[in-house]
Protein backbone atom coordinates (compact mmCIF):
# COMPACT_ATOMS: atom_id res chain seq x y z
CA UNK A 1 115.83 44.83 41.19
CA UNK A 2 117.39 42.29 43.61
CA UNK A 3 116.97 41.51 47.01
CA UNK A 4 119.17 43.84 49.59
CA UNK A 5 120.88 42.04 52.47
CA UNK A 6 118.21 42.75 55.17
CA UNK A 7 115.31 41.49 53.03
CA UNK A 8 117.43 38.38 52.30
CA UNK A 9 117.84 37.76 55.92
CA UNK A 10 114.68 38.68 56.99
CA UNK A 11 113.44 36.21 54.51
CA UNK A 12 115.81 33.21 55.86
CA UNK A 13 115.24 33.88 59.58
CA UNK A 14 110.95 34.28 58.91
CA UNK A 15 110.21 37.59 60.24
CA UNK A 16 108.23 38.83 57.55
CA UNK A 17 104.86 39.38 57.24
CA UNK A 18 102.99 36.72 54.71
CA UNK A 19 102.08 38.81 52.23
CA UNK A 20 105.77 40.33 52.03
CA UNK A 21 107.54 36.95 52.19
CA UNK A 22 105.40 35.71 49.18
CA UNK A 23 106.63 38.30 47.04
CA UNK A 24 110.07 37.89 48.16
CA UNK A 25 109.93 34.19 47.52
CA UNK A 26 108.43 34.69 44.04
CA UNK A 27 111.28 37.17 43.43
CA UNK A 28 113.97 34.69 44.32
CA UNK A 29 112.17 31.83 42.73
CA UNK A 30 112.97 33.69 39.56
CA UNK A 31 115.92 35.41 40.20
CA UNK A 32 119.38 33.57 39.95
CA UNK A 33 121.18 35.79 41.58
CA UNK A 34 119.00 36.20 44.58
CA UNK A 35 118.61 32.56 44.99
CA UNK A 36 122.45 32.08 44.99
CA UNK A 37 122.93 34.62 47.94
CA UNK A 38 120.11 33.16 49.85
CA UNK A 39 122.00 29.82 49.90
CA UNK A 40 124.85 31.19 50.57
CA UNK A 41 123.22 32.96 53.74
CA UNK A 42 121.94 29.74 54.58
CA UNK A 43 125.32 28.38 54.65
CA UNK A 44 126.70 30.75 56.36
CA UNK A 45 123.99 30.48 59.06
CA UNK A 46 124.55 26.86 59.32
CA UNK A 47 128.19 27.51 60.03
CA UNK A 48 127.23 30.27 62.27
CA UNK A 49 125.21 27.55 64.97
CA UNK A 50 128.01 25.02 63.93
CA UNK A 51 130.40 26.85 65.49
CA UNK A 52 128.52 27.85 68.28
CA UNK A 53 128.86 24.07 69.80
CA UNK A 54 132.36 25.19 70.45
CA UNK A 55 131.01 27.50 72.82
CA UNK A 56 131.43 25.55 76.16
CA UNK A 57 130.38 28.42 78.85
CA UNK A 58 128.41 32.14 78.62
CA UNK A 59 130.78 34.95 76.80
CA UNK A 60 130.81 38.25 79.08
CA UNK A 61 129.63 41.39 77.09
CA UNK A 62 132.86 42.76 75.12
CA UNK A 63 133.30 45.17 72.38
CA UNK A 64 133.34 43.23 69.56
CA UNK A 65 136.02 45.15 67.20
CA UNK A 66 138.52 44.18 70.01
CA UNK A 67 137.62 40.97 69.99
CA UNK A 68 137.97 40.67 66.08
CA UNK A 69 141.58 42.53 66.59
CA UNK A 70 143.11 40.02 68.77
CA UNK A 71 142.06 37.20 66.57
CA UNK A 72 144.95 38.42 64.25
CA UNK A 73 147.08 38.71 67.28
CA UNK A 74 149.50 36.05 69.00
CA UNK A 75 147.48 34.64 71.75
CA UNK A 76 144.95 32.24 70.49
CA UNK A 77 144.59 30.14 73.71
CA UNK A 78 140.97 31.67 74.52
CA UNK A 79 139.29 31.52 71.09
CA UNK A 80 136.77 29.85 71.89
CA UNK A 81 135.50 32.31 74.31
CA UNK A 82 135.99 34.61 71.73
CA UNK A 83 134.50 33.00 68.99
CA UNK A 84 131.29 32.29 71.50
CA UNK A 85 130.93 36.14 71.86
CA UNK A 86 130.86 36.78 67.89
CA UNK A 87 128.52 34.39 67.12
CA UNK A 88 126.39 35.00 69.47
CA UNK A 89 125.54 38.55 68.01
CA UNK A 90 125.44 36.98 64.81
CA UNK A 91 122.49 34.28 65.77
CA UNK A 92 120.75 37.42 66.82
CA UNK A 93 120.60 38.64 63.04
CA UNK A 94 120.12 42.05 63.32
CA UNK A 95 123.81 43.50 63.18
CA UNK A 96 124.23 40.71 60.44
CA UNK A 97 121.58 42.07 58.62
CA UNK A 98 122.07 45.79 59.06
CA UNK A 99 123.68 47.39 55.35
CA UNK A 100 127.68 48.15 55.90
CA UNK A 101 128.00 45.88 58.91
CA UNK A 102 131.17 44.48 59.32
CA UNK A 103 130.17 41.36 60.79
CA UNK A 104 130.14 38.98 58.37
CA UNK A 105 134.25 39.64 57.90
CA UNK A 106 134.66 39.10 62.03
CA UNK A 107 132.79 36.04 61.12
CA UNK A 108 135.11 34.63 58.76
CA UNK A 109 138.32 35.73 61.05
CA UNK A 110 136.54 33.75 63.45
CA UNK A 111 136.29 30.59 60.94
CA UNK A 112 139.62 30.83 60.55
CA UNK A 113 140.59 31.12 64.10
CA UNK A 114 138.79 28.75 65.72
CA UNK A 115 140.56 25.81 62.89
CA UNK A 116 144.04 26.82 64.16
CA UNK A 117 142.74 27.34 67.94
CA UNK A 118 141.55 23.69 67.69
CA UNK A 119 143.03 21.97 70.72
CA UNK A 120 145.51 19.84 70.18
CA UNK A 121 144.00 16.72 71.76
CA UNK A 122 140.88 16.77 69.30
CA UNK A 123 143.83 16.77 66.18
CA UNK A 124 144.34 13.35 64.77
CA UNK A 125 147.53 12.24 66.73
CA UNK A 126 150.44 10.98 64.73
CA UNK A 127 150.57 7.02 64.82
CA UNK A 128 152.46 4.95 67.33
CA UNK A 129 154.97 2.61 66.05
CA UNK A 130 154.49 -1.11 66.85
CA UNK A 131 157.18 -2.77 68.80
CA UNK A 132 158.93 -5.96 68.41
CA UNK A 133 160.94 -8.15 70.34
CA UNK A 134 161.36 -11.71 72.35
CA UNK A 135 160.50 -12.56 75.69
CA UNK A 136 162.67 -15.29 77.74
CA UNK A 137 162.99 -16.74 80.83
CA UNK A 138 166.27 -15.48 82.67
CA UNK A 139 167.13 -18.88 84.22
CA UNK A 140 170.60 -18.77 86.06
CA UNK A 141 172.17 -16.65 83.88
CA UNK A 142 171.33 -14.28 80.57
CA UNK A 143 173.52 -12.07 78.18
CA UNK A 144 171.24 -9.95 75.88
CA UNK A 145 173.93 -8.60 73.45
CA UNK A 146 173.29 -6.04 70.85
CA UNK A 147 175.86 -6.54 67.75
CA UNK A 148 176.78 -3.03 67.27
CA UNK A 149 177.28 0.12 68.44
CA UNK A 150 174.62 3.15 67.82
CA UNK A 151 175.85 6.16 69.37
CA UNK A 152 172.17 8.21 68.47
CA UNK A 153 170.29 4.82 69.65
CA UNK A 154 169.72 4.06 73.36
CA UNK A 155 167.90 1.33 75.79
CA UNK A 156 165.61 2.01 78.61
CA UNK A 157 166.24 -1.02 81.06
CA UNK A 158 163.81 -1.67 83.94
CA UNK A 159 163.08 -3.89 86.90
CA UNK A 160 159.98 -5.26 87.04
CA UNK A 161 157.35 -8.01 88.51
CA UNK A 162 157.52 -10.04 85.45
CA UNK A 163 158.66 -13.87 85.20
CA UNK A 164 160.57 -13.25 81.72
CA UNK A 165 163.14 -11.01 80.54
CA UNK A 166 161.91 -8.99 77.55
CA UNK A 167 163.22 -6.92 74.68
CA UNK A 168 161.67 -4.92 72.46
CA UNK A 169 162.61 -2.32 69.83
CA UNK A 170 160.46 -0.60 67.26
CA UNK A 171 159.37 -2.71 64.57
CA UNK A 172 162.23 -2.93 61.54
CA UNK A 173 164.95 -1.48 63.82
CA UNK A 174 166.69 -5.06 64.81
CA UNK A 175 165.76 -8.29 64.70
CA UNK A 176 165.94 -10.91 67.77
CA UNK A 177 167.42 -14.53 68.31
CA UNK A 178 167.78 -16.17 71.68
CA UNK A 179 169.89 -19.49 72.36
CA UNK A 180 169.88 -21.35 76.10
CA UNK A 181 171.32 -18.59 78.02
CA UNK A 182 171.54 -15.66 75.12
CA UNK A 183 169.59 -13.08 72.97
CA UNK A 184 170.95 -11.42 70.39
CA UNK A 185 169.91 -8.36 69.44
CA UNK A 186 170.82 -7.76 65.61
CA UNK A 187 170.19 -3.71 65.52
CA UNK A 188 170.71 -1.99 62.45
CA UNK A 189 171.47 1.28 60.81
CA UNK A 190 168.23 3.05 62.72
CA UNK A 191 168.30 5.76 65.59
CA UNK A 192 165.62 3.42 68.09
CA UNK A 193 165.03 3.35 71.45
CA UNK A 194 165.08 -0.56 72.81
CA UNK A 195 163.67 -1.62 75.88
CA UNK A 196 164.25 -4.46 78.59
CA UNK A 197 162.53 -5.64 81.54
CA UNK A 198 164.10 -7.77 83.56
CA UNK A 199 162.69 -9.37 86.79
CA UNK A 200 163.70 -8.10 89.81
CA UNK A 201 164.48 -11.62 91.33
CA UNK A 202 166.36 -12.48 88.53
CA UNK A 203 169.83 -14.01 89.03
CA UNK A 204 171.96 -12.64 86.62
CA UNK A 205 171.47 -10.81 83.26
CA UNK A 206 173.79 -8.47 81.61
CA UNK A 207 173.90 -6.57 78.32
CA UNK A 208 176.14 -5.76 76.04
CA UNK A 209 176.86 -3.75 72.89
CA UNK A 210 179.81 -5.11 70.45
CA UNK A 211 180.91 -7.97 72.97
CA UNK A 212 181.28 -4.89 76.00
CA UNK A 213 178.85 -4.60 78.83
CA UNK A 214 176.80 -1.83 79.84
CA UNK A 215 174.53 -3.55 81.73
CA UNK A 216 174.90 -5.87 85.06
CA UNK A 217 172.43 -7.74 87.57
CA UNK A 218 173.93 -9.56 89.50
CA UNK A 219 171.42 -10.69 92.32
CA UNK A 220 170.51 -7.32 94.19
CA UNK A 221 173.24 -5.57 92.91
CA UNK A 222 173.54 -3.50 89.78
CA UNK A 223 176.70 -2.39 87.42
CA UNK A 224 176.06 0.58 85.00
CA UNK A 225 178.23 3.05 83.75
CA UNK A 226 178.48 6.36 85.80
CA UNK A 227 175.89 8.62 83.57
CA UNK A 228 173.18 5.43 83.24
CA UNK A 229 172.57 5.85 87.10
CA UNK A 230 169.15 5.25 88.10
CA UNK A 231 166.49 3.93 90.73
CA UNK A 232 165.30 0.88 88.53
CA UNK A 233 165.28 2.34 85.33
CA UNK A 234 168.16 3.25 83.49
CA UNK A 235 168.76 4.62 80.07
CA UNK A 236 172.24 3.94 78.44
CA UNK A 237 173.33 4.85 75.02
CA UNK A 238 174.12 1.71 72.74
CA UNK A 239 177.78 2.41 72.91
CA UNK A 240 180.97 0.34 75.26
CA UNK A 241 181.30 2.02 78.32
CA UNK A 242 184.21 4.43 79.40
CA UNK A 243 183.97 3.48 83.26
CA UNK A 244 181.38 1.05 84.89
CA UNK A 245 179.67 2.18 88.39
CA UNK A 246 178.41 -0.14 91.03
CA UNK A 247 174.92 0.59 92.75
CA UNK A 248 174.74 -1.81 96.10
C-alpha cells in the first residue's frame, strides 16, 4: 500500500506526529515508488517558494479558478500578481494536499506563465554591434566622400563640441582612409547606418556619395537636401540628391 497525496505532504511539510512520521519514513525508505513522489513533491515545493520571489507586493483575495482562466488568456502583463496569489495558497499546503485538488495543474499554468510573462528587460538583450571608423581634424576644409550609393543605407550627421570630425559605421560595413583634407569612406554591399560628428566651429566639411554632395557646412550655414532637414542632426539616405536646401 503506498503513500496517498496528503500523507506524502504531510510528511514533507512535518506536521505529523512522531510516531506516525516514523512509519511513514520507514515506508518510503523501502518503497520506490513512494520515495520517487516524495522528491518530486519536494521539487515541486522548491519551485513553489522559487517562484514566489517574483512576487513583488501582497495579492488581494481572488477566486482562484479565474485567476487560472486568464492565464490562458491574452493579457499577460499582470502575471506576476497573479502568479503571487496561486502560490500563495499553495505554500499553505492544505488545498495542495487535499485528494482531487486541482491545484497542482494551476501550478504548472502558472510555471508556464510566469517564463513568457518574464519582462523583457530581465531577457538577455541581443548584442550591440561594434562600430568603426576614423577621427580627423577638420582644418580649413574636409570632404568625407562615401564611394557609392546605398539607397537602404543612411548617415546620421551631427554638430557637436568635439575638436575632430568623426565617422563611424558598424564594424565590416566600409572601411576608412583619410588624406590632408579627405576621408574616404569605402562602403560596401551592407544596409548600415554611418555616423558623423562634426564640430560646430568647424570651417567647412561636406559629404558626398559617388562624387555628389549631400552634405554642406559652410561656417554657420548648412546645405542639405529638402527631406534631410533638421536642427543639428540630420539623417540623409546614401544616395545624390534631387534638390539641395539651404538652412541660414
Amino acid at each position: 500500500m503506498h503513500l496517498d497525496d496528503e500523507q506524502l505532504q504531510r510528511l514533507l511539510h512535518g506536521e505529523l506526529d512522531r510516531d506516525s512520521a516514523g512509519a511513514l519514513s520507514v515506508h518510503v525508505a523501502g518503497c520506490a515508488d513512494c520515495r520517487q513522489r516524495l522528491s518530486e513533491a519536494e521539487r515541486d515545493q522548491a519551485e513553489v517558494y522559487g517562484l514566489l520571489h517574483l512576487v513583488d507586493h501582497p495579492a488581494p483575495a481572488v477566486d482562484a479558478e479565474s485567476v487560472a482562466a486568464s492565464a490562458r488568456g491574452h493579457d499577460r502583463g499582470w502575471g506576476r500578481w497573479a502568479a503571487g496569489i496561486l502560490l500563495a495558497m499553495a505554500a499553505a499546503g492544505g488545498a495542495y494536499a487535499a485528494p482531487g485538488s486541482p491545484l497542482r495543474g494551476w501550478i504548472q499554468a502558472v510555471r508556464e506563465w510566469t517564463r513568457e510573462s518574464t519582462p523583457s528587460e530581465e531577457r538577455p538583450r541581443a548584442p550591440v554591434a561594434p562600430m568603426a571608423g576614423l577621427a580627423v581634424p577638420p582644418g580649413d576644409g574636409l570632404t568625407i566622400l562615401f564611394e557609392s550609393p546605398q539607397p537602404r543605407s543612411q548617415v546620421r550627421i551631427s554638430l557637436g563640441e568635439g575638436a575632430e570630425v568623426r565617422v563611424r559605421g558598424p564594424s565590416g560595413a566600409a572601411t576608412f582612409d583619410s588624406e590632408a583634407d579627405r576621408l574616404r569612406v569605402f562602403n560596401r554591399d551592407s544596409v548600415a547606418t554611418f555616423e558623423i560628428e562634426i564640430p560646430r566651429d568647424a570651417r567647412r566639411v561636406e559629404v558626398r556619395v559617388a562624387g555628389e554632395r549631400i552634405f554642406l557646412k559652410d561656417g554657420p550655414r548648412i546645405t542639405v537636401p529638402a527631406s534631410g532637414n533638421g536642427r543639428e542632426v540630420y539623417v540623409l539616405p546614401l544616395v545624390p540628391p534631387p534638390s539641395q536646401h539651404t538652412e541660414p
